[in-house]
N, C-alpha and C. Protein backbone atom coordinates (compact mmCIF):
# COMPACT_ATOMS: atom_id res chain seq x y z
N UNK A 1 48.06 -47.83 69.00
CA UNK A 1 47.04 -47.94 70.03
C UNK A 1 47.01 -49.34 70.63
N UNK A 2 47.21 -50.50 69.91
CA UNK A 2 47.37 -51.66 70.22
C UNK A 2 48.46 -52.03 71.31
N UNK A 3 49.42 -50.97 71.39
CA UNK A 3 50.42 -51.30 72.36
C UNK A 3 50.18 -50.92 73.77
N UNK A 4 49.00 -49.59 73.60
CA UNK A 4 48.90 -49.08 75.36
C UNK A 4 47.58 -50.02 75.37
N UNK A 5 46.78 -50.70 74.42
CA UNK A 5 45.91 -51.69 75.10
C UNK A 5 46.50 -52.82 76.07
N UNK A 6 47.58 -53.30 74.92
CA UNK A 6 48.54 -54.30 75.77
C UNK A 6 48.86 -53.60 76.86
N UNK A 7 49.41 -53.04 76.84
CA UNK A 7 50.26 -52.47 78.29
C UNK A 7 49.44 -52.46 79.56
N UNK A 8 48.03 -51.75 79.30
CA UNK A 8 47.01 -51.27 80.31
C UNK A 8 46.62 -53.11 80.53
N UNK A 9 46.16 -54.16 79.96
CA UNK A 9 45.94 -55.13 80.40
C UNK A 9 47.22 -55.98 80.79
N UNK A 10 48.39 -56.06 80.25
CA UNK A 10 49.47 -55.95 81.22
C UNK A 10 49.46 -55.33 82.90
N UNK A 11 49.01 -54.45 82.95
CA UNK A 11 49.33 -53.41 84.62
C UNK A 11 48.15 -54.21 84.83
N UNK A 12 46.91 -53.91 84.31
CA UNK A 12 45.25 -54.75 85.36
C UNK A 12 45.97 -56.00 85.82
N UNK A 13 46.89 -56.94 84.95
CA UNK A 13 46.69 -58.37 85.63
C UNK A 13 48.03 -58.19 86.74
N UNK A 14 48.79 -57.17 86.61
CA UNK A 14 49.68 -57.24 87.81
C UNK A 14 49.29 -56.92 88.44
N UNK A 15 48.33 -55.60 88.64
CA UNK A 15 47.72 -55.30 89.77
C UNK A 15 46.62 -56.38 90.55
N UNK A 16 45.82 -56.88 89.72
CA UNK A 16 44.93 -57.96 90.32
C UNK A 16 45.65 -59.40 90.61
N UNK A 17 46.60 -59.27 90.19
CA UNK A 17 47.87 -60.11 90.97
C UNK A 17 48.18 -59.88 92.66
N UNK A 18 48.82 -58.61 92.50
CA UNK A 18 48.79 -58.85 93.54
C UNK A 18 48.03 -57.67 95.29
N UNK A 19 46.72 -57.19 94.42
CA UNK A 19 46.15 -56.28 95.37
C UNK A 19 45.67 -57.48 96.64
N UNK A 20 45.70 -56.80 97.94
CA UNK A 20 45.34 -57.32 98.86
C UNK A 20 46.55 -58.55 99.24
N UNK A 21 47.43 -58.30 98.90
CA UNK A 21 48.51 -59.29 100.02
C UNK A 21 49.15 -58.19 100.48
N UNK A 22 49.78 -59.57 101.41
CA UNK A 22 50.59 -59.02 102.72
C UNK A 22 52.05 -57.71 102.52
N UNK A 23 52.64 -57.23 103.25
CA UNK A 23 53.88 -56.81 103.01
C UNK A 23 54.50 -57.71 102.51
N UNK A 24 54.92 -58.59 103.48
CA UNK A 24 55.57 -59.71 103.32
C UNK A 24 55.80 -60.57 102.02
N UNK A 25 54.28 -60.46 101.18
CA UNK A 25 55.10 -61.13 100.12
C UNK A 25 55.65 -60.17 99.10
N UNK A 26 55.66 -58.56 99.62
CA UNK A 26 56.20 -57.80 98.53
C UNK A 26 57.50 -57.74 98.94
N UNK A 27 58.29 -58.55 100.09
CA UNK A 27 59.81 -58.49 100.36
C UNK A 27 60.26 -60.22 100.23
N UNK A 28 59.51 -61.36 99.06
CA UNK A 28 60.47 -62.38 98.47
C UNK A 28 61.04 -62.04 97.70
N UNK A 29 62.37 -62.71 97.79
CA UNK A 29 63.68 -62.66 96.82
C UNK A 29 62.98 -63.37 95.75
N UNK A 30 63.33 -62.41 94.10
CA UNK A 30 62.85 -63.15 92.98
C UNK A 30 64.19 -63.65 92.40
N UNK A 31 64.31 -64.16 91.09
CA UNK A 31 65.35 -64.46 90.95
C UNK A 31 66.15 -63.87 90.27
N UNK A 32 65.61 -62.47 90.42
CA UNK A 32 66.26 -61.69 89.31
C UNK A 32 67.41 -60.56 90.37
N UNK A 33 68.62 -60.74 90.47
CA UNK A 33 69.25 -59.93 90.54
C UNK A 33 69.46 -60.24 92.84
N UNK A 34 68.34 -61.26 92.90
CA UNK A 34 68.00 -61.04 94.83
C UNK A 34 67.19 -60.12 94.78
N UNK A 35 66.38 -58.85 94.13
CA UNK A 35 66.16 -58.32 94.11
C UNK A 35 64.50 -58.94 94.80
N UNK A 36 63.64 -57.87 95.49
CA UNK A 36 62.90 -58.16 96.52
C UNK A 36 61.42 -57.81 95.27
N UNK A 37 59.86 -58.49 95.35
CA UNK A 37 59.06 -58.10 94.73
C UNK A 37 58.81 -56.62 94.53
N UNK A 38 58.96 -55.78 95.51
CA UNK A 38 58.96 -54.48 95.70
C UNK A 38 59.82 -53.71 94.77
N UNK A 39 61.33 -54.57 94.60
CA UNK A 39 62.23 -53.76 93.76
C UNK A 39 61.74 -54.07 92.63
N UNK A 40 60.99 -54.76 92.12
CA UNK A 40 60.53 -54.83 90.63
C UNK A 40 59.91 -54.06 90.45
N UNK A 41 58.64 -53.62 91.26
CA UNK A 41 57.74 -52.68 91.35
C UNK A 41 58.41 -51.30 91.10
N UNK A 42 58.98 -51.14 92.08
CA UNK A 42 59.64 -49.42 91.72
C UNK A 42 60.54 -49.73 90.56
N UNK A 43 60.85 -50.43 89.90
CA UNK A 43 61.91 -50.48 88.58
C UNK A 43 61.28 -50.12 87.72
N UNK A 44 60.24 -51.19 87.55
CA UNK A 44 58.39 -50.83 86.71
C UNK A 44 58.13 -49.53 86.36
N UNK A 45 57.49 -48.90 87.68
CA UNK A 45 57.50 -47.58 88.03
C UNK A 45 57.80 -46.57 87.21
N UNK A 46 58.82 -46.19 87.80
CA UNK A 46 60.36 -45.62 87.41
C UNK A 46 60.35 -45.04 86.00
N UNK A 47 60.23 -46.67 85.27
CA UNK A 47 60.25 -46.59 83.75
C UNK A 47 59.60 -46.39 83.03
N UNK A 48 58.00 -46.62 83.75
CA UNK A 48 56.88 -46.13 83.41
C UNK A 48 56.20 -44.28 83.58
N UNK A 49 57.15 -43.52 84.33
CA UNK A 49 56.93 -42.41 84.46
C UNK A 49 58.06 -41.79 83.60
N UNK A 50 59.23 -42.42 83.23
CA UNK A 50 59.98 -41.93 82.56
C UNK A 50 59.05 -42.18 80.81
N UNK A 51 58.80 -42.96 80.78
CA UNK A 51 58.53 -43.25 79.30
C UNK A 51 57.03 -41.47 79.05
N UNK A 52 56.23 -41.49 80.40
CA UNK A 52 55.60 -40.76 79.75
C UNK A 52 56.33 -38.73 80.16
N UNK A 53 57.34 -39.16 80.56
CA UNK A 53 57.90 -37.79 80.63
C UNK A 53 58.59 -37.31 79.44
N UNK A 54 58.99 -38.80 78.51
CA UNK A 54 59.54 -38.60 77.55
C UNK A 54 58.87 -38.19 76.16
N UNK A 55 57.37 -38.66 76.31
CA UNK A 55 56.35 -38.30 75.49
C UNK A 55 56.02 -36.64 75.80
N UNK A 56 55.92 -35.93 76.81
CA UNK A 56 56.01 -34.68 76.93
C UNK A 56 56.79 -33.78 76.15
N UNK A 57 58.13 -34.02 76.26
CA UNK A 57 59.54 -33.30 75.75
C UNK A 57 60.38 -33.71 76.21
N UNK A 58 61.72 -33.79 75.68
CA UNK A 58 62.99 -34.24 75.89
C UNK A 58 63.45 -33.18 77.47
N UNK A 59 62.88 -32.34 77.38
CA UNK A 59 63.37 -31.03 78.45
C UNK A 59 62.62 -32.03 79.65
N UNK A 60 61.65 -32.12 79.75
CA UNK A 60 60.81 -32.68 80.78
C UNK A 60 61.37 -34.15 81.59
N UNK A 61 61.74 -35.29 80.06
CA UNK A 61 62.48 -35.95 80.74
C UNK A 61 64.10 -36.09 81.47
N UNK A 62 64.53 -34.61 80.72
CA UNK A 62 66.18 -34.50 81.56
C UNK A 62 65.69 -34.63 82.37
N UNK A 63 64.76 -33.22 83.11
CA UNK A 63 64.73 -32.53 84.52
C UNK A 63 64.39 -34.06 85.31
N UNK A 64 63.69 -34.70 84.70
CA UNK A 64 63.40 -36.19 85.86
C UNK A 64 64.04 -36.62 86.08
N UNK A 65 64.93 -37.52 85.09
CA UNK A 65 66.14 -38.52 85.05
C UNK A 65 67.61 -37.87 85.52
N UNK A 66 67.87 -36.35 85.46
CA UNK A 66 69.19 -35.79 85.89
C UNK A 66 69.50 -36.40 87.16
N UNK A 67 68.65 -36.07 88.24
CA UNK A 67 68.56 -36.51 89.59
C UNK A 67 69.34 -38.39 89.70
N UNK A 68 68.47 -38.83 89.29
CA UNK A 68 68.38 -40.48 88.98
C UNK A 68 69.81 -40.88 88.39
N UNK A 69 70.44 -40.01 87.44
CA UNK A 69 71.40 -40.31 86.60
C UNK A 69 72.55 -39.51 87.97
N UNK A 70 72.52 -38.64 88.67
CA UNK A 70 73.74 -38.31 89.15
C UNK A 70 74.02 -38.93 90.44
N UNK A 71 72.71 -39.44 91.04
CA UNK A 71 72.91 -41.14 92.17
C UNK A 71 73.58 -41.99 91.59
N UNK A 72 72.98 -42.20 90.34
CA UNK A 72 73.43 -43.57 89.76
C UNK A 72 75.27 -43.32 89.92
N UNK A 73 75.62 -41.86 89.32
CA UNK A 73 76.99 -41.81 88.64
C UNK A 73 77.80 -41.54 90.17
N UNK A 74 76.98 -41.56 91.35
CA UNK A 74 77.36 -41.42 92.60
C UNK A 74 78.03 -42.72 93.39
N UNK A 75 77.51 -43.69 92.51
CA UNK A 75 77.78 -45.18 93.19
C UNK A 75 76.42 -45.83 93.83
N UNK A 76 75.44 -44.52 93.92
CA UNK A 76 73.82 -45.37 94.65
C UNK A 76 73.54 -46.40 93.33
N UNK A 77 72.81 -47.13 94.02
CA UNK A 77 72.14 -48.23 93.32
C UNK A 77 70.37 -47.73 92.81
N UNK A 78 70.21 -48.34 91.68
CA UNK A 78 69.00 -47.99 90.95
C UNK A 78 67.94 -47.63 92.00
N UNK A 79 67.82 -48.43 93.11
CA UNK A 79 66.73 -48.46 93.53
C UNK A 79 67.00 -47.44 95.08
N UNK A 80 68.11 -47.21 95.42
CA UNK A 80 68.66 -46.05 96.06
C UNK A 80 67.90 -44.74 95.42
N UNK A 81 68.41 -44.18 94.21
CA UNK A 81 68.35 -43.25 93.45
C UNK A 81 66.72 -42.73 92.80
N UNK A 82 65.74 -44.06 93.32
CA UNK A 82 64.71 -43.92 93.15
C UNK A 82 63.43 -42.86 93.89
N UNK A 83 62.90 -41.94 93.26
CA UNK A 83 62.66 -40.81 94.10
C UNK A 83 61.05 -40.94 94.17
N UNK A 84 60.56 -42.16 93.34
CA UNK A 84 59.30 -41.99 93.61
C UNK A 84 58.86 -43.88 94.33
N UNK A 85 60.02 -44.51 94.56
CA UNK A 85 59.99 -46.25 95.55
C UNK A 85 60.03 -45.59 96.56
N UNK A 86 59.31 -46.09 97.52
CA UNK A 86 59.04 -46.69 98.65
C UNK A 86 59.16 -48.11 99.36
N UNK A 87 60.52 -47.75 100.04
CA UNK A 87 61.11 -49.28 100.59
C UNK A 87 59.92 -49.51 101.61
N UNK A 88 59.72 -51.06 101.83
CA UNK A 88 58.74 -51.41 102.50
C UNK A 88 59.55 -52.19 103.39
């Protein structure tokens, strides 16, 4: 239980990070990868809907990740293959 406390006050301070700015600062280059604030966000995401699809059943998280995994094995890039990011 101690870990989804962490986690949930983890997400509050990102979110109160950064609610109420611009687009703009969700498209600076961080230094991870060039990758844009936004692409962290949907990476976040992503992994965060996978983790609780995986708590459901193993069946539940194929059907999510199949999609994701046959972009990936397509040559798209993570954030290509992403079905629930929204490029800004």
């Amino acid at each position: 239980m101690e870990q989804v406390e962490d986690f949930l006050k983890e997400s509050k301070a990102l979110h109160d990070l950064m609610v109420g700015r611009k687009k703009s600062d969700f498209r600076k280059i961080t230094q991870f990868k060039d990758w844009v604030i936004s692409d962290v966000f949907g990476h976040l995401y992503i992994f965060n809907l996978a983790a609780i699809k995986t708590l459901d059943s193993s069946v539940t998280f194929d059907r999510f990740f199949k999609p994701i995994w046959q972009g990936l094995e397509a040559g798209q890039s993570f954030l290509e293959v992403n079905p629930f990011f929204e490029k800004l």
